[in-house]
C-alpha atoms as a PDB file:
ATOM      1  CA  UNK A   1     102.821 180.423 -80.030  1.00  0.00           C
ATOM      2  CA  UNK A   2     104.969 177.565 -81.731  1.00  0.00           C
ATOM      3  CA  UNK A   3     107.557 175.962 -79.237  1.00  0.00           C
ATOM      4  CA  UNK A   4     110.245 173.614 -80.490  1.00  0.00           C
ATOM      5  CA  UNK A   5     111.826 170.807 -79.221  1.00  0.00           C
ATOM      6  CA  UNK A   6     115.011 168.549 -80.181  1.00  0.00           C
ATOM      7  CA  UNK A   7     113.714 164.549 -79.337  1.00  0.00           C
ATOM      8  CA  UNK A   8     115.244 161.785 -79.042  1.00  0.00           C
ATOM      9  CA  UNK A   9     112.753 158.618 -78.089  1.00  0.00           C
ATOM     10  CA  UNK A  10     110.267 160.590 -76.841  1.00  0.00           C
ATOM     11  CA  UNK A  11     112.080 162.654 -74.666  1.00  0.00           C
ATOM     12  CA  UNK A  12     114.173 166.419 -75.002  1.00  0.00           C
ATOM     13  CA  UNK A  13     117.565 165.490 -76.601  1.00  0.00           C
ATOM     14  CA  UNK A  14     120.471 165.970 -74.751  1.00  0.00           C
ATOM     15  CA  UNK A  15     122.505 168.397 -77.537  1.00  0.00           C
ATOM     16  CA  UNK A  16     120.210 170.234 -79.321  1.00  0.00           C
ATOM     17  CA  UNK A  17     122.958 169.356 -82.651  1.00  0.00           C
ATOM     18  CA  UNK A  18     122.757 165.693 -82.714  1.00  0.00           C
ATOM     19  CA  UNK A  19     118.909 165.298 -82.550  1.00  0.00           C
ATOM     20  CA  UNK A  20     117.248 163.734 -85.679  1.00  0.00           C
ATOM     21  CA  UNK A  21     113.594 165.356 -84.570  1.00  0.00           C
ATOM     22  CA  UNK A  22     112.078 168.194 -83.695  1.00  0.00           C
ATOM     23  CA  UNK A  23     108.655 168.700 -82.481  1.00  0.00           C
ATOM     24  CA  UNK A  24     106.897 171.849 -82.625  1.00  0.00           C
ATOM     25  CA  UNK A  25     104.097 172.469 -80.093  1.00  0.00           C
ATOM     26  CA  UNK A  26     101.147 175.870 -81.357  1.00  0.00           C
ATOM     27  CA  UNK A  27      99.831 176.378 -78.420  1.00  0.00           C
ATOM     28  CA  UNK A  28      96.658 179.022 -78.872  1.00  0.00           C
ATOM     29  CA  UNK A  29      96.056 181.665 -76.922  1.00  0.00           C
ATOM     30  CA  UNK A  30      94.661 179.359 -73.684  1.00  0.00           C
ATOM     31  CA  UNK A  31      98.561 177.951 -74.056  1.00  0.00           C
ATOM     32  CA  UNK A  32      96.744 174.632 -74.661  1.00  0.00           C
ATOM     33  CA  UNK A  33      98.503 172.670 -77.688  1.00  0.00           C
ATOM     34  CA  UNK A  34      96.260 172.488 -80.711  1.00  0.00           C
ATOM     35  CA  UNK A  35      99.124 171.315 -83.215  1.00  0.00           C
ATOM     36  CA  UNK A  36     102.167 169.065 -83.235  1.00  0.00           C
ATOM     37  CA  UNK A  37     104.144 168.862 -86.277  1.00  0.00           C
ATOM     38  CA  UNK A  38     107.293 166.917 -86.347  1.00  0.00           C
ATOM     39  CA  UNK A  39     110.371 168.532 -88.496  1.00  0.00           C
ATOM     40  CA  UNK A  40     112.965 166.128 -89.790  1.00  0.00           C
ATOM     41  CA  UNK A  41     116.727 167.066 -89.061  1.00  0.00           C
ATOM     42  CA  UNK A  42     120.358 165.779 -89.937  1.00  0.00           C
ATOM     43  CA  UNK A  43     122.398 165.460 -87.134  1.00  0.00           C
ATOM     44  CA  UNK A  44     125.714 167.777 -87.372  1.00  0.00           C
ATOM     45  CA  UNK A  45     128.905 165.801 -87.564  1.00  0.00           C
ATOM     46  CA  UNK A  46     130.026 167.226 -83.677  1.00  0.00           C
ATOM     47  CA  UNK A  47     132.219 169.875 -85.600  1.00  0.00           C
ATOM     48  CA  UNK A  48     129.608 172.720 -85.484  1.00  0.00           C
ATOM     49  CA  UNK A  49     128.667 171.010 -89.305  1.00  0.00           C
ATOM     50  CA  UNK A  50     124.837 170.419 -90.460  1.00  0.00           C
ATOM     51  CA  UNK A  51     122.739 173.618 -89.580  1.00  0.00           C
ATOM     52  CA  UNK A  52     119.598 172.384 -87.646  1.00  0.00           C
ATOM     53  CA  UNK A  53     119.498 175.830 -86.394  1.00  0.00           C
ATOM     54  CA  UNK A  54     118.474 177.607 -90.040  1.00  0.00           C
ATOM     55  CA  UNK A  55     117.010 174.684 -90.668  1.00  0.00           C
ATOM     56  CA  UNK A  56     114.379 175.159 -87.277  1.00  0.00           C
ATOM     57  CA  UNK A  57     114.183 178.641 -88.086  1.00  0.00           C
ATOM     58  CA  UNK A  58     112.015 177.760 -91.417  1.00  0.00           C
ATOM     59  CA  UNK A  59     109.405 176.499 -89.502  1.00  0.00           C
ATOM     60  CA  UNK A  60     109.122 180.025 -87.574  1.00  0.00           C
ATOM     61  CA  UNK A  61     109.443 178.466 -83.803  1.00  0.00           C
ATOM     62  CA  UNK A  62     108.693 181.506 -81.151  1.00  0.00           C
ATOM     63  CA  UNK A  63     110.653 179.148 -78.577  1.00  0.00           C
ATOM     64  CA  UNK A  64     113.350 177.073 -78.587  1.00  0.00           C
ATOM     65  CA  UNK A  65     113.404 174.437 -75.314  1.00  0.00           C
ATOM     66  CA  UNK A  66     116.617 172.594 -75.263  1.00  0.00           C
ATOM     67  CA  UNK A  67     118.872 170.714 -72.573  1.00  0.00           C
ATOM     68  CA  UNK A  68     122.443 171.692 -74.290  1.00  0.00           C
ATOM     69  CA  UNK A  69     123.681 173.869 -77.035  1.00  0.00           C
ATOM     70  CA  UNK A  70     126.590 174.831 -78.469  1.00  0.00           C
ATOM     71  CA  UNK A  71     127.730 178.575 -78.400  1.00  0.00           C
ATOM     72  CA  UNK A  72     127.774 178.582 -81.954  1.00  0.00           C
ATOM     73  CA  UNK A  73     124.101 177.655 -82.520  1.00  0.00           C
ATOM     74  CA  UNK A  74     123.028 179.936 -79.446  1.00  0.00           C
ATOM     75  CA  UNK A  75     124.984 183.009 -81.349  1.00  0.00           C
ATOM     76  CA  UNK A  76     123.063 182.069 -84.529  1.00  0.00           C
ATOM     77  CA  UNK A  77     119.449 181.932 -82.999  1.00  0.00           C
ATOM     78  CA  UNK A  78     120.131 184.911 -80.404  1.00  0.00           C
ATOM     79  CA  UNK A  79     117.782 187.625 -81.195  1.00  0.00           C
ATOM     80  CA  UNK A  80     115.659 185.558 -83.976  1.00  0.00           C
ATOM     81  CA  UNK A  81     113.978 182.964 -80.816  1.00  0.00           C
ATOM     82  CA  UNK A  82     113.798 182.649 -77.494  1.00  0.00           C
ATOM     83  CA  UNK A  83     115.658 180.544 -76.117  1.00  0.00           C
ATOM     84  CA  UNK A  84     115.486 178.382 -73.023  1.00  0.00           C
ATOM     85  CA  UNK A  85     117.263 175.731 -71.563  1.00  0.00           C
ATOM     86  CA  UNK A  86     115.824 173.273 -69.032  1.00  0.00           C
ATOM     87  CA  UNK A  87     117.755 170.207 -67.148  1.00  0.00           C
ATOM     88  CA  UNK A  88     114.658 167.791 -67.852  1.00  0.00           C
ATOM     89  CA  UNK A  89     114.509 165.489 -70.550  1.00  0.00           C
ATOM     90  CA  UNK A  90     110.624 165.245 -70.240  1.00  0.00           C
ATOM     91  CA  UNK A  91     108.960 166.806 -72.962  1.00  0.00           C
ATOM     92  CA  UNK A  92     105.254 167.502 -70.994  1.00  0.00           C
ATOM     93  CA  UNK A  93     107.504 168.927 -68.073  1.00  0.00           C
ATOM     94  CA  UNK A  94     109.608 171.628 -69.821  1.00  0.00           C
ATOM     95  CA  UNK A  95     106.538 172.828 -71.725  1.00  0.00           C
ATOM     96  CA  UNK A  96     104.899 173.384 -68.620  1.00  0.00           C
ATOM     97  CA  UNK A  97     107.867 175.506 -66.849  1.00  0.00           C
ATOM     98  CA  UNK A  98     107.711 177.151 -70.698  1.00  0.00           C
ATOM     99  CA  UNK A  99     104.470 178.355 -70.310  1.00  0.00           C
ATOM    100  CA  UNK A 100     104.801 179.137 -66.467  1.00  0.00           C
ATOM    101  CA  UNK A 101     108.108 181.339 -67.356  1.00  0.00           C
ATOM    102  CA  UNK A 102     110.476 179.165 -65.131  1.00  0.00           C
ATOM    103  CA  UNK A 103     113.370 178.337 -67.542  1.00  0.00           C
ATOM    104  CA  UNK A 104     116.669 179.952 -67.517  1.00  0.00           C
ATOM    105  CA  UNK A 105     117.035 181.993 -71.066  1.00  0.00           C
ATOM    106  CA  UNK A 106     119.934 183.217 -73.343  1.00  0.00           C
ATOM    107  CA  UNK A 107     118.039 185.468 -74.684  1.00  0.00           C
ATOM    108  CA  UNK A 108     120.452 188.861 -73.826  1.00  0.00           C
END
């Protein structure tokens, strides 16, 4: 399973728009991480501009852990990743209550 995060200074970015890096966690089957690969982004302009969304996609994420997104990029990754939101900013943290199934989701 690859999980994706937005960071900012080693810790979940506040909007999931204006981060400049995303890490992606593959977890194997023991959901212990056996790869972290780090994924560039351009920040969008606050206007809904820049498209880290199809740019996240690329990488093939199964998971998308974020702390606030706009409806626009939610409508766009709806039904391609699952999505879920968490109120921590610590990375180790929100991967945990990934794995345990504990976040809230979008994904309807």
């Amino acid at each position: 399973m690859k999980i994706a995060v937005p960071v900012f200074e080693n810790k979940i970015c506040e909007h999931f728009g204006k981060t400049a890096l995303f890490l992606i966690f593959e977890l194997d089957e023991n959901c212990e991480v056996v790869n972290i690969s780090r994924v560039q982004n351009t920040p969008c302009d606050g206007n809904g501009g820049g498209s880290p969304a199809e740019k996240l996609l690329l990488e093939n994420p199964d998971v998308i852990i974020y702390n606030t997104m706009g409806e626009k990029r939610i409508e766009t990754l709806k039904g391609r990743v699952k999505l879920y939101h968490t109120k921590t900013q610590d990375i180790k943290s929100a991967l945990k209550e990934c794995i345990d199934d504990t976040l809230k989701t979008n994904n309807k």
